[in-house]
PDB file of N, CA and C in Angstrom:
ATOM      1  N   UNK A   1     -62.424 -59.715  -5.466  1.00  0.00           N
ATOM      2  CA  UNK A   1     -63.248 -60.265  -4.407  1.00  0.00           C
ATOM      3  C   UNK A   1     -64.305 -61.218  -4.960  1.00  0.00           C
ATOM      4  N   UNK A   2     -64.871 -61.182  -6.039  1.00  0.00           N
ATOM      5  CA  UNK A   2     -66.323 -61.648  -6.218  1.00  0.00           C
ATOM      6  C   UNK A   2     -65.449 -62.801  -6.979  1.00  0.00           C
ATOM      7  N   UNK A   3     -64.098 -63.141  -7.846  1.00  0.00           N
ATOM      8  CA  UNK A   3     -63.870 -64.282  -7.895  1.00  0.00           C
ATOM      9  C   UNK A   3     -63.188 -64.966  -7.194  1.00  0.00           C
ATOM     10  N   UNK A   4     -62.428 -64.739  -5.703  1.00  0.00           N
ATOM     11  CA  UNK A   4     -62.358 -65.546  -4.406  1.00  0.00           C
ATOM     12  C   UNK A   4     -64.045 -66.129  -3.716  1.00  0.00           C
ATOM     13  N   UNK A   5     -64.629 -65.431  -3.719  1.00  0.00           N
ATOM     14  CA  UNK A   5     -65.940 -65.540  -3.395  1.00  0.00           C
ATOM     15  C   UNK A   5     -66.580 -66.668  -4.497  1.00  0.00           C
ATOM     16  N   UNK A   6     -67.087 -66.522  -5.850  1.00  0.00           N
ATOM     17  CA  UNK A   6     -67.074 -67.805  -6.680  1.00  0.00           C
ATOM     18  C   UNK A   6     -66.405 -69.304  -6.281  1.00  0.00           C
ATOM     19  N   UNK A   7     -64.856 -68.788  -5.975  1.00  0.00           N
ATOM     20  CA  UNK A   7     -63.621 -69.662  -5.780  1.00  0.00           C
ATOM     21  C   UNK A   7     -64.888 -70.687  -4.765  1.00  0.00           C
ATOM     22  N   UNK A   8     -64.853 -69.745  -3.383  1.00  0.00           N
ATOM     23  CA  UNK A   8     -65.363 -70.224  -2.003  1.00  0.00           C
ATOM     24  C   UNK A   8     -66.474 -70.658  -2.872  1.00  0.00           C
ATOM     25  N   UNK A   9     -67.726 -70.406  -3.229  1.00  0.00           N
ATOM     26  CA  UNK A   9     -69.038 -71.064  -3.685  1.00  0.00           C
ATOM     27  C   UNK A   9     -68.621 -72.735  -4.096  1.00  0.00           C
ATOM     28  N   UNK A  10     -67.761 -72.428  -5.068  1.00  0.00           N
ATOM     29  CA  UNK A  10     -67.563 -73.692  -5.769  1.00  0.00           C
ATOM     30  C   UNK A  10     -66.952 -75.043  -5.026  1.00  0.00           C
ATOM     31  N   UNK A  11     -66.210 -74.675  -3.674  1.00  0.00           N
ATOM     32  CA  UNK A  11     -65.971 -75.164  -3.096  1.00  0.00           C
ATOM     33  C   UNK A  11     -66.568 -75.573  -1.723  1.00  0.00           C
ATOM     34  N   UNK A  12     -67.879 -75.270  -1.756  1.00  0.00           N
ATOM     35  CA  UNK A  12     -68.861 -75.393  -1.085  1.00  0.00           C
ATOM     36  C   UNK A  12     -68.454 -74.686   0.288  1.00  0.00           C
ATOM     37  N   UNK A  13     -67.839 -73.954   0.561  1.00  0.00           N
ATOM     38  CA  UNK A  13     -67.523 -72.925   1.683  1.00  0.00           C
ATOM     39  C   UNK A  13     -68.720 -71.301   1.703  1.00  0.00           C
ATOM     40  N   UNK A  14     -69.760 -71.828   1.815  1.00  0.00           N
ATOM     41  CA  UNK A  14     -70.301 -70.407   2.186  1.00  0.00           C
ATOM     42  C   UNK A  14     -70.508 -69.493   3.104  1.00  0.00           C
ATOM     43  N   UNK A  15     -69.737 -70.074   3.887  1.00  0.00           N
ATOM     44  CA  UNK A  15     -69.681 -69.064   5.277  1.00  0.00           C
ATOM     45  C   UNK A  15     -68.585 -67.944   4.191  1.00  0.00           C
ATOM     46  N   UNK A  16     -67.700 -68.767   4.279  1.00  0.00           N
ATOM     47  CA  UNK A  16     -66.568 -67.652   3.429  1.00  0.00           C
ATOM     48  C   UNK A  16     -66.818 -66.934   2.556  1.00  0.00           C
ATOM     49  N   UNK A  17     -67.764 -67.245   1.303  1.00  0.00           N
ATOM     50  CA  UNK A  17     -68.387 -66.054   0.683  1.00  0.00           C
ATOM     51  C   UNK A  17     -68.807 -65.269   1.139  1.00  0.00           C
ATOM     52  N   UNK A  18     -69.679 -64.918   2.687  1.00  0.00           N
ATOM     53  CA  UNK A  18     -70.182 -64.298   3.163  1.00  0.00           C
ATOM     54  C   UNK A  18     -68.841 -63.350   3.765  1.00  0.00           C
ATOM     55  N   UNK A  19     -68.330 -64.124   4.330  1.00  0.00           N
ATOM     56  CA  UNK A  19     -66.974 -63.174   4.723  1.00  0.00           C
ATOM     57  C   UNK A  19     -66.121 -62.238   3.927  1.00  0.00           C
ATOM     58  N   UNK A  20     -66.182 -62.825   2.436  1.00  0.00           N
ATOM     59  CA  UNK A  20     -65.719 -61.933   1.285  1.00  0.00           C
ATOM     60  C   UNK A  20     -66.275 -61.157   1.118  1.00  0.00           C
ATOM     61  N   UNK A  21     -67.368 -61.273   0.465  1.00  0.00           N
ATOM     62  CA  UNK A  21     -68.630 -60.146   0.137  1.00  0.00           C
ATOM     63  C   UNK A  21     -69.699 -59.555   0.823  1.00  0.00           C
ATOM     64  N   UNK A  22     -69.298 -59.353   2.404  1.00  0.00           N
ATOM     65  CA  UNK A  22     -69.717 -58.690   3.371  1.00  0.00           C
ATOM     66  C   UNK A  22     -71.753 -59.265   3.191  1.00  0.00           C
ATOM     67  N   UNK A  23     -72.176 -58.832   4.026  1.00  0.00           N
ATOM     68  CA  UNK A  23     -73.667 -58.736   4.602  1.00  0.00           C
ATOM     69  C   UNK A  23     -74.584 -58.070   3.530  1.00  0.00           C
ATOM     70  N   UNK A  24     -73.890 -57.227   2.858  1.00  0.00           N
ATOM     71  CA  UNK A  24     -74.861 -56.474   1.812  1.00  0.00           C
ATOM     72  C   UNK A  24     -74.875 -56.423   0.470  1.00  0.00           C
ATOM     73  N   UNK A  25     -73.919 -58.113  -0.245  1.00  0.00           N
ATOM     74  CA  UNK A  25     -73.670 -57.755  -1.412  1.00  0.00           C
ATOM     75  C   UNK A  25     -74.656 -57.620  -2.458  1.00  0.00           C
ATOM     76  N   UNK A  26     -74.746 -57.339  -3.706  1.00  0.00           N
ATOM     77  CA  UNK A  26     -75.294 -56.820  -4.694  1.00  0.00           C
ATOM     78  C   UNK A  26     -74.664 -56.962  -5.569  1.00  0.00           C
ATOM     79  N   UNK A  27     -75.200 -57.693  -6.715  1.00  0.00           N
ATOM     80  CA  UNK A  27     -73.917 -57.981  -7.917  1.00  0.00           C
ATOM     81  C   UNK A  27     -74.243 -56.430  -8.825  1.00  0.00           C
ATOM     82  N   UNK A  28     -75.039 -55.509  -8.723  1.00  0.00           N
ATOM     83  CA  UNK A  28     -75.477 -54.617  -9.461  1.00  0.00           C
ATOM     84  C   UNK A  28     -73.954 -53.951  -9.244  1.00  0.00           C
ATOM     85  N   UNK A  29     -73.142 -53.892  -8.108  1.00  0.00           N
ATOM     86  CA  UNK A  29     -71.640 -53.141  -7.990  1.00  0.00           C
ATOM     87  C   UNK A  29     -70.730 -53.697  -8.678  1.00  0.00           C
ATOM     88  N   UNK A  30     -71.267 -55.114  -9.419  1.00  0.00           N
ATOM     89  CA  UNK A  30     -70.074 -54.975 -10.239  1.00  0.00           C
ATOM     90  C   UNK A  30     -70.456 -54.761 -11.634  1.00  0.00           C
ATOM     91  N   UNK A  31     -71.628 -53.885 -12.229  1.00  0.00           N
ATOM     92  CA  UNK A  31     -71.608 -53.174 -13.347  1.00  0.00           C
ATOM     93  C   UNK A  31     -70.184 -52.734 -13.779  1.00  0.00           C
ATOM     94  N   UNK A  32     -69.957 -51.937 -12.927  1.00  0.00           N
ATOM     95  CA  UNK A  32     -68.690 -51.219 -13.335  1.00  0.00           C
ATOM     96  C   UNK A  32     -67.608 -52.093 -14.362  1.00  0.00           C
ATOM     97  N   UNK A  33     -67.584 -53.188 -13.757  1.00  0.00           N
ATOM     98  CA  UNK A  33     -66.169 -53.568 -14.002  1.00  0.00           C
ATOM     99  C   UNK A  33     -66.725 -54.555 -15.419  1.00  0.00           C
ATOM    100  N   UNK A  34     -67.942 -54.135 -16.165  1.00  0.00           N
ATOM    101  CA  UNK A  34     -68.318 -55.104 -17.265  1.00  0.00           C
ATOM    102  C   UNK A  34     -68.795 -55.687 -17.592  1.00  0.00           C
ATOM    103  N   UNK A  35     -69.670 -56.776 -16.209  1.00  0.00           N
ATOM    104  CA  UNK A  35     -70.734 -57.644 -16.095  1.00  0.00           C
ATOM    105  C   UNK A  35     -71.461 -57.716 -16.748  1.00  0.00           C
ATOM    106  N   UNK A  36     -72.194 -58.193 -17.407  1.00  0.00           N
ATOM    107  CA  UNK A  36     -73.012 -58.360 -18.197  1.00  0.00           C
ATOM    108  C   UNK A  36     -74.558 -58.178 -17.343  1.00  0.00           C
ATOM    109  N   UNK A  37     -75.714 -58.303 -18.193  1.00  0.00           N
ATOM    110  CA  UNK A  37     -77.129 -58.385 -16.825  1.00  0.00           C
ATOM    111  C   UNK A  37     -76.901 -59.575 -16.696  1.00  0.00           C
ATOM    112  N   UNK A  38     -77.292 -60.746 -17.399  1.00  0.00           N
ATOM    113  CA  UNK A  38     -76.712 -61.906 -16.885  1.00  0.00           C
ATOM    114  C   UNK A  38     -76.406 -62.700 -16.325  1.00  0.00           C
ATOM    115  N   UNK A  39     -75.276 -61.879 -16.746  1.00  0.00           N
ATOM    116  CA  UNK A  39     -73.808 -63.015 -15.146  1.00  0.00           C
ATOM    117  C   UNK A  39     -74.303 -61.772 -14.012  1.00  0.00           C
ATOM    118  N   UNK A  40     -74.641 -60.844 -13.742  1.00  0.00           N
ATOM    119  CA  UNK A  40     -75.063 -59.835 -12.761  1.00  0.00           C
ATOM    120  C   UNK A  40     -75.895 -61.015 -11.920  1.00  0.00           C
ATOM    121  N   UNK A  41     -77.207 -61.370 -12.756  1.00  0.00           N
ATOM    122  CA  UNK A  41     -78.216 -62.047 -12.656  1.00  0.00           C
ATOM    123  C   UNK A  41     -77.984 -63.430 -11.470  1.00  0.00           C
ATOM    124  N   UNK A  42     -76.843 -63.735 -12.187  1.00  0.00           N
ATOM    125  CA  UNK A  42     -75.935 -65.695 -11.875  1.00  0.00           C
ATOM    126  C   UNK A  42     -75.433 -65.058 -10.805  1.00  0.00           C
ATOM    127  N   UNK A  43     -74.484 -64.225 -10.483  1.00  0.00           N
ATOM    128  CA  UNK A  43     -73.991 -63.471  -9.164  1.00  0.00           C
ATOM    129  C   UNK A  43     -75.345 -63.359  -8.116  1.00  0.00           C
ATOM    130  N   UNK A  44     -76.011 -62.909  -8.246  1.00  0.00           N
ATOM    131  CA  UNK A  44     -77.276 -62.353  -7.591  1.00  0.00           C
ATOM    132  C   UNK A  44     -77.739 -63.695  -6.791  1.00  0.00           C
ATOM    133  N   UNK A  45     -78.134 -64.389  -8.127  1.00  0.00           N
ATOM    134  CA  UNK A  45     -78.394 -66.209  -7.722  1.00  0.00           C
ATOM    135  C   UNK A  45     -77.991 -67.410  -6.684  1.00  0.00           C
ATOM    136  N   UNK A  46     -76.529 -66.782  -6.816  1.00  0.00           N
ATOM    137  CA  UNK A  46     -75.547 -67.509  -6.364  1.00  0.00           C
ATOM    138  C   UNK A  46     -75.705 -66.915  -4.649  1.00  0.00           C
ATOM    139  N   UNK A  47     -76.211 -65.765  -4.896  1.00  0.00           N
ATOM    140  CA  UNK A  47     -75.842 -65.018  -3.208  1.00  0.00           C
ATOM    141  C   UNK A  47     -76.888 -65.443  -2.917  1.00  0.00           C
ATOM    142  N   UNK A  48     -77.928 -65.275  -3.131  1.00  0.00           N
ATOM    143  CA  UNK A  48     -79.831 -65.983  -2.507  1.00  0.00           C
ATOM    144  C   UNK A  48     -79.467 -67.537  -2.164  1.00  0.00           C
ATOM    145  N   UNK A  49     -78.612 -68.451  -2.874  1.00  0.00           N
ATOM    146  CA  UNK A  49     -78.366 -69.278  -2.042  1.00  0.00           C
ATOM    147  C   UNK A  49     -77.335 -69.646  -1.439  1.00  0.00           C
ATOM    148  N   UNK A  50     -76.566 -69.031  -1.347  1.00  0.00           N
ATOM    149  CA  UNK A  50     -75.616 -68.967  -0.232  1.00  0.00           C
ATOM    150  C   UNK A  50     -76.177 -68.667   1.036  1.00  0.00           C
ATOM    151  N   UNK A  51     -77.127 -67.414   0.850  1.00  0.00           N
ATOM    152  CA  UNK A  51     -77.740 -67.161   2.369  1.00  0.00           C
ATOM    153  C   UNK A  51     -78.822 -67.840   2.736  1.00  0.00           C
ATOM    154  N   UNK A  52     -79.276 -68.901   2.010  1.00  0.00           N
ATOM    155  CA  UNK A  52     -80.472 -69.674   2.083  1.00  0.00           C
ATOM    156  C   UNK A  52     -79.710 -70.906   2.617  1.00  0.00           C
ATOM    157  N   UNK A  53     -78.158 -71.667   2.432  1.00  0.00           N
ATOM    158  CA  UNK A  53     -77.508 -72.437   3.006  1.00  0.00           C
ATOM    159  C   UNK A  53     -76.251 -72.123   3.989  1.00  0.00           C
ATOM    160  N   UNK A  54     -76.742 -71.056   4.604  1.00  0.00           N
ATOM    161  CA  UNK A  54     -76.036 -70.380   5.750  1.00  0.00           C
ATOM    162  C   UNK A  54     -77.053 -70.077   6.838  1.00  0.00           C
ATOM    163  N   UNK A  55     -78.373 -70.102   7.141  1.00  0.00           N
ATOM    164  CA  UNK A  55     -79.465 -69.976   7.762  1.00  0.00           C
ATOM    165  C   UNK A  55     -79.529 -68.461   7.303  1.00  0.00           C
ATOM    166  N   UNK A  56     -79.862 -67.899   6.408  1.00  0.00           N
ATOM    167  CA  UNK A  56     -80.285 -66.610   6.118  1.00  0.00           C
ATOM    168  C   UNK A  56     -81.506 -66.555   5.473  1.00  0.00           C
ATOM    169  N   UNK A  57     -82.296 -67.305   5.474  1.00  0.00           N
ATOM    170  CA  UNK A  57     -83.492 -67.571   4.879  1.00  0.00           C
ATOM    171  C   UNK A  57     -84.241 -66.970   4.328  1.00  0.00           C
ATOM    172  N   UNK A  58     -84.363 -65.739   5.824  1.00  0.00           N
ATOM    173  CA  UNK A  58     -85.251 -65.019   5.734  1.00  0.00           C
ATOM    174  C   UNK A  58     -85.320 -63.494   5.031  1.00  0.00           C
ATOM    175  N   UNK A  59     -83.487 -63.289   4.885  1.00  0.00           N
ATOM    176  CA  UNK A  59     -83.029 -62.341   3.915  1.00  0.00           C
ATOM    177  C   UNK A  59     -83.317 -62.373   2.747  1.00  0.00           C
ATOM    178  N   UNK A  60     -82.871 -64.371   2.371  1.00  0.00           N
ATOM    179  CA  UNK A  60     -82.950 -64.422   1.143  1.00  0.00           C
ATOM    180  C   UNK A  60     -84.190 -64.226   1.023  1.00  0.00           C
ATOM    181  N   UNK A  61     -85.485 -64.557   1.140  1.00  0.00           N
ATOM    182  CA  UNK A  61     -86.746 -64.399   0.732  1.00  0.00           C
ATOM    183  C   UNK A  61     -86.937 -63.134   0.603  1.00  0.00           C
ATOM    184  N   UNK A  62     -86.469 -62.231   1.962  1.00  0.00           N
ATOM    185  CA  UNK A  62     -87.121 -60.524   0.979  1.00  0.00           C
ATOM    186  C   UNK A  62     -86.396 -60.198  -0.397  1.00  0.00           C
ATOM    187  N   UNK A  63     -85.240 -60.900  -0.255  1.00  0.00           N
ATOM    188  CA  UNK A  63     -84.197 -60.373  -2.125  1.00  0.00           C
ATOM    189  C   UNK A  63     -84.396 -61.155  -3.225  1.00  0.00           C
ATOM    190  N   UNK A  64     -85.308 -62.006  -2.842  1.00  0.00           N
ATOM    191  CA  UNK A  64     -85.365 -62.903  -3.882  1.00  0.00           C
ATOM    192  C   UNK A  64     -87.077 -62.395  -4.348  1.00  0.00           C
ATOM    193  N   UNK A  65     -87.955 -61.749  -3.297  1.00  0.00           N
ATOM    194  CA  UNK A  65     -89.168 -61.228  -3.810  1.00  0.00           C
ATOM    195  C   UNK A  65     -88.991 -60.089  -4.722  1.00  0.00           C
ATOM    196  N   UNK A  66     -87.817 -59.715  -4.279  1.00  0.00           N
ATOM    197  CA  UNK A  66     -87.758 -57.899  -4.747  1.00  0.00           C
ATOM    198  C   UNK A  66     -87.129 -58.481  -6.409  1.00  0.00           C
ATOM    199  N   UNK A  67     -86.199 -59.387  -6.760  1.00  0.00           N
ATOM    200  CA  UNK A  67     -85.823 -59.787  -7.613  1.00  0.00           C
ATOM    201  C   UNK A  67     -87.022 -60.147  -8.554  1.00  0.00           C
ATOM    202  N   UNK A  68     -88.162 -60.988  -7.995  1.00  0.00           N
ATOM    203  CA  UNK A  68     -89.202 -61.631  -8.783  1.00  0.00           C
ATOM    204  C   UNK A  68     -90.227 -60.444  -9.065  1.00  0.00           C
ATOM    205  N   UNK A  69     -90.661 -59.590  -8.685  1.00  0.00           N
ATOM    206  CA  UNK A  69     -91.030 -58.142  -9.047  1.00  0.00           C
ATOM    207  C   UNK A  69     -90.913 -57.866 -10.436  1.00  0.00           C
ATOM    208  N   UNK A  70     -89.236 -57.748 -10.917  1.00  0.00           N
ATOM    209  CA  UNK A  70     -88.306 -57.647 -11.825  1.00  0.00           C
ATOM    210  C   UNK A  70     -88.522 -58.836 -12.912  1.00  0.00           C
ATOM    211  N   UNK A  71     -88.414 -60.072 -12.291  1.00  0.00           N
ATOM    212  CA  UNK A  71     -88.108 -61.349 -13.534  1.00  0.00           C
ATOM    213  C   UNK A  71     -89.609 -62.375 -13.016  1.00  0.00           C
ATOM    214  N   UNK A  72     -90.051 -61.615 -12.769  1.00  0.00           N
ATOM    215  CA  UNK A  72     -91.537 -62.854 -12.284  1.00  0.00           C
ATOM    216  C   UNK A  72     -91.451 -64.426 -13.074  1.00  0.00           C
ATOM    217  N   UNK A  73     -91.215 -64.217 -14.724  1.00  0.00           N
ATOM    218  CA  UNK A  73     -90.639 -65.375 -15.347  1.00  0.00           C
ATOM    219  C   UNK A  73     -89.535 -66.695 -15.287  1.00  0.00           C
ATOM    220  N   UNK A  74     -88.801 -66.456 -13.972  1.00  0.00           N
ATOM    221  CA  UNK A  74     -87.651 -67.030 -13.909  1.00  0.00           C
ATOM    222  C   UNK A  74     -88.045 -68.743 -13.037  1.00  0.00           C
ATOM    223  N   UNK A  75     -87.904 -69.292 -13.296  1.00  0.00           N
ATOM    224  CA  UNK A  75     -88.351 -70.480 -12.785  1.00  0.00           C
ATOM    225  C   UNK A  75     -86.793 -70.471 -11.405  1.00  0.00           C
ATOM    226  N   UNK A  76     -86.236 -70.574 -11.586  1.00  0.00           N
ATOM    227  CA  UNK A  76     -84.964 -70.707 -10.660  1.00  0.00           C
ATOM    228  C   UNK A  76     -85.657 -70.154  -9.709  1.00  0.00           C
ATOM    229  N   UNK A  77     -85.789 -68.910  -9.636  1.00  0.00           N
ATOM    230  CA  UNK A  77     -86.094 -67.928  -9.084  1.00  0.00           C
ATOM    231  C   UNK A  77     -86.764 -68.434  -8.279  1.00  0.00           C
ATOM    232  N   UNK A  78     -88.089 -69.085  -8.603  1.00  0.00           N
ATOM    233  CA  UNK A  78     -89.265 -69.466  -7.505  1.00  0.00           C
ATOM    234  C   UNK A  78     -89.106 -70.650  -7.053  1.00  0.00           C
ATOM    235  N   UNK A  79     -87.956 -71.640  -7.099  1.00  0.00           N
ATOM    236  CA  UNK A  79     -87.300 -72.747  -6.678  1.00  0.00           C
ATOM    237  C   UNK A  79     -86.552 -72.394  -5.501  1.00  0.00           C
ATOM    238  N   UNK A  80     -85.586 -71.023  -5.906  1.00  0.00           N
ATOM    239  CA  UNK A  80     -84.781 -70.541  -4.346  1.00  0.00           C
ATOM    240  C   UNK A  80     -85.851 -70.255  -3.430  1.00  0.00           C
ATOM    241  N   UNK A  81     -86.737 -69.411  -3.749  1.00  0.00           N
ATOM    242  CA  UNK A  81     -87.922 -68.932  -3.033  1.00  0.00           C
ATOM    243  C   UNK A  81     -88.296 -69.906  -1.948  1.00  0.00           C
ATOM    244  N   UNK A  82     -88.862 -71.397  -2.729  1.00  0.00           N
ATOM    245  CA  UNK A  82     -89.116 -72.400  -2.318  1.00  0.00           C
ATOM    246  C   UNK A  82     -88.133 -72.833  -1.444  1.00  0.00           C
ATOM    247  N   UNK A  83     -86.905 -73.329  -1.430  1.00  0.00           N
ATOM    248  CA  UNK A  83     -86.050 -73.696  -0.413  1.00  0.00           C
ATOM    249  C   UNK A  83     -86.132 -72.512   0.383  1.00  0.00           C
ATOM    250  N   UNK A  84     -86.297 -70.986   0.069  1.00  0.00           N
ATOM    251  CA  UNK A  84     -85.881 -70.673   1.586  1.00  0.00           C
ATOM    252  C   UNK A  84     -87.131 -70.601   2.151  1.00  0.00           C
ATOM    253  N   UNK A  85     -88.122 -71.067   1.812  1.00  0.00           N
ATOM    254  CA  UNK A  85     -89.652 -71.403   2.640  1.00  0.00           C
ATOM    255  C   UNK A  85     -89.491 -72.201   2.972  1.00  0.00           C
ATOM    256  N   UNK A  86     -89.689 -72.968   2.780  1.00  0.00           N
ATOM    257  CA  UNK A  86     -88.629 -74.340   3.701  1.00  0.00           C
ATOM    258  C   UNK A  86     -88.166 -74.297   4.950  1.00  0.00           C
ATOM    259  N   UNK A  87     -86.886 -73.747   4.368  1.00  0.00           N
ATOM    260  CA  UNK A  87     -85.522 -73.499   5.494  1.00  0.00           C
ATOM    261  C   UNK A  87     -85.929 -72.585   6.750  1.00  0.00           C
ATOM    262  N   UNK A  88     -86.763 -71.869   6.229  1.00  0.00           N
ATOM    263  CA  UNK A  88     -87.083 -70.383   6.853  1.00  0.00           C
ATOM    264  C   UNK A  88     -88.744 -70.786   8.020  1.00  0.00           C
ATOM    265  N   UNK A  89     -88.870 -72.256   7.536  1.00  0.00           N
ATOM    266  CA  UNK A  89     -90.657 -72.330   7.970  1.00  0.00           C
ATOM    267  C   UNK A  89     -91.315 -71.368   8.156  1.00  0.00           C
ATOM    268  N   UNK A  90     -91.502 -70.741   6.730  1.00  0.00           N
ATOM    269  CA  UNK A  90     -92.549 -69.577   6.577  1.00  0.00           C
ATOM    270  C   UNK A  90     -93.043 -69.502   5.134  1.00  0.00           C
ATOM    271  N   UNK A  91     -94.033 -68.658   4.687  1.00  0.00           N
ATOM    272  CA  UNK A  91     -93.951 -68.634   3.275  1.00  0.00           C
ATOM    273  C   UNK A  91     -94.839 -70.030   2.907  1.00  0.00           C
ATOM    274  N   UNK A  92     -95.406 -69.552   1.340  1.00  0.00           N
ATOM    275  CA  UNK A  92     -96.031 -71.322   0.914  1.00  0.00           C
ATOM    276  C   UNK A  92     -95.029 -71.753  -0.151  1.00  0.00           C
ATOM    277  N   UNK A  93     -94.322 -72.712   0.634  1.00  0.00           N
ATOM    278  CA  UNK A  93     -93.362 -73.788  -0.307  1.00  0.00           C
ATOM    279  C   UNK A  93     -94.270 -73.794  -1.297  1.00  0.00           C
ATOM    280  N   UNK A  94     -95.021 -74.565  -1.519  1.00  0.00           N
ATOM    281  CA  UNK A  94     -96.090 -75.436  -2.156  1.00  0.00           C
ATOM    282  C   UNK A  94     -96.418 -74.580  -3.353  1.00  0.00           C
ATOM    283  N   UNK A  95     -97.076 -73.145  -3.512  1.00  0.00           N
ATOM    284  CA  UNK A  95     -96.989 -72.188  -4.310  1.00  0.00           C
ATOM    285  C   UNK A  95     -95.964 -71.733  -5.176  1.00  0.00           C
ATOM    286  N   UNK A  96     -94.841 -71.641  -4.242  1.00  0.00           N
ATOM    287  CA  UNK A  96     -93.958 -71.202  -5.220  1.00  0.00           C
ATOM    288  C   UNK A  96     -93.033 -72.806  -5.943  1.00  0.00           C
ATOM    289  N   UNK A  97     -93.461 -74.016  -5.435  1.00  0.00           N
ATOM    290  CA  UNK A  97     -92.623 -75.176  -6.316  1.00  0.00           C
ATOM    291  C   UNK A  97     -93.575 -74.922  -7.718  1.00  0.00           C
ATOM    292  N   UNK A  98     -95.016 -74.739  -7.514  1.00  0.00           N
ATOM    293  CA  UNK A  98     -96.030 -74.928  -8.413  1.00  0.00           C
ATOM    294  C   UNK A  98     -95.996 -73.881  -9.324  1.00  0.00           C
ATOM    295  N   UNK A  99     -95.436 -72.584  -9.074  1.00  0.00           N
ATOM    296  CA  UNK A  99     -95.171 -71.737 -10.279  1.00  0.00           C
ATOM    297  C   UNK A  99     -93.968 -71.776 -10.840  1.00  0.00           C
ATOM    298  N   UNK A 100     -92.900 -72.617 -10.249  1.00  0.00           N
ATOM    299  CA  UNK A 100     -91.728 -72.868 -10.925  1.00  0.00           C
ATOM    300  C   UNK A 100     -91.963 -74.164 -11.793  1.00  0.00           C
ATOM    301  N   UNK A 101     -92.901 -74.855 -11.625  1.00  0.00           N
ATOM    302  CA  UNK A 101     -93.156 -76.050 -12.908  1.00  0.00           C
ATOM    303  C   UNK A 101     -93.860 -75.503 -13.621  1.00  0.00           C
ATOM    304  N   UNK A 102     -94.695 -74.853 -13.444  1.00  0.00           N
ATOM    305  CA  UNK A 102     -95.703 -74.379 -14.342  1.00  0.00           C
ATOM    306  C   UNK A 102     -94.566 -73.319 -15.438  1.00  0.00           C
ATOM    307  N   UNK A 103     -93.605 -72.337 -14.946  1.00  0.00           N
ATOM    308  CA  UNK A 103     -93.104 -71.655 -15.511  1.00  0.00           C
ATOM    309  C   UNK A 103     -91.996 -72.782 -16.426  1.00  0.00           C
ATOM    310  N   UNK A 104     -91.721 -73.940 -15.953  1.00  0.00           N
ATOM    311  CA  UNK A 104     -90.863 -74.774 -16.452  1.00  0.00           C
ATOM    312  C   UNK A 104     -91.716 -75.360 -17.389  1.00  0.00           C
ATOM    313  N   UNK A 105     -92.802 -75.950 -17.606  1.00  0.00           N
ATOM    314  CA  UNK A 105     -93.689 -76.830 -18.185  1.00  0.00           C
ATOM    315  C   UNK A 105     -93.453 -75.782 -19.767  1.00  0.00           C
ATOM    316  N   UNK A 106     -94.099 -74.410 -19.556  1.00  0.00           N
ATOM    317  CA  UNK A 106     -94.345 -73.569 -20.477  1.00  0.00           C
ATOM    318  C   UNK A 106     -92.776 -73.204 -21.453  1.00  0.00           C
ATOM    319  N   UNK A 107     -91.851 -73.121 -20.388  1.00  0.00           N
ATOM    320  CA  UNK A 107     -90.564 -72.739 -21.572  1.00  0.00           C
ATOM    321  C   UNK A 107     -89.700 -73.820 -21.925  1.00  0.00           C
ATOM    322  N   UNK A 108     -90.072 -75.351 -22.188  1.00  0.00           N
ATOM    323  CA  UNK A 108     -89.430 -76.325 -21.920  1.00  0.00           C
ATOM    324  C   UNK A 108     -90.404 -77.261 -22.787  1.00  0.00           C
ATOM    325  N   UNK A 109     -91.827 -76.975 -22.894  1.00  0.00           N
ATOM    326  CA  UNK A 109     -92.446 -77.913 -23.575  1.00  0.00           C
ATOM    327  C   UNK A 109     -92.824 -77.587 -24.727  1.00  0.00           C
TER     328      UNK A 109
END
């Protein structure tokens, strides 16, 4: 499932990922099968914006807070944030673009 679902990402079909990997996915279920944290991580990523370019905005923002809890360091991280403040007209865009440069400035310069 999760590489038909990739398949669909890559092919810019995200309704269909959603249809693969149901309403509640979690890449933490595919520990099992080997995942690395990682690619867990890139799975995880990949779903925050899928539902951030499906009008899920507002999902993605609670999973993407609960994620930043965890990786507060991740610049990506506070970039999705940012689009789904945006998308979602809620939330301060503006804050979270500014801690994703700042977090970029620091591991990059």
């Amino acid at each position: 499932m999760l590489a038909e679902a990739m398949y669909a990402y890559g092919r810019d079909d995200h309704c269909k990922v959603i249809d693969i990997l149901g309403p509640d996915f979690d890449a933490v279920d595919y520990k099992m099968i080997g995942a690395s944290d990682e690619q867990l991580e890139v799975f995880n990523e990949i779903w925050y914006n899928v539902l951030i370019n499906t009008g899920h905005a507002f999902e993605a923002i609670e999973l993407i807070k609960t994620q930043l809890k965890k990786r507060e360091g991740c610049p990506y991280l506070w970039h999705l944030l940012e689009k789904a403040y945006v998308i979602g007209g809620v939330g301060d865009a503006n804050m979270a673009a500014e801690k994703a440069k700042a977090l970029e400035i620091s591991y990059f310069n």
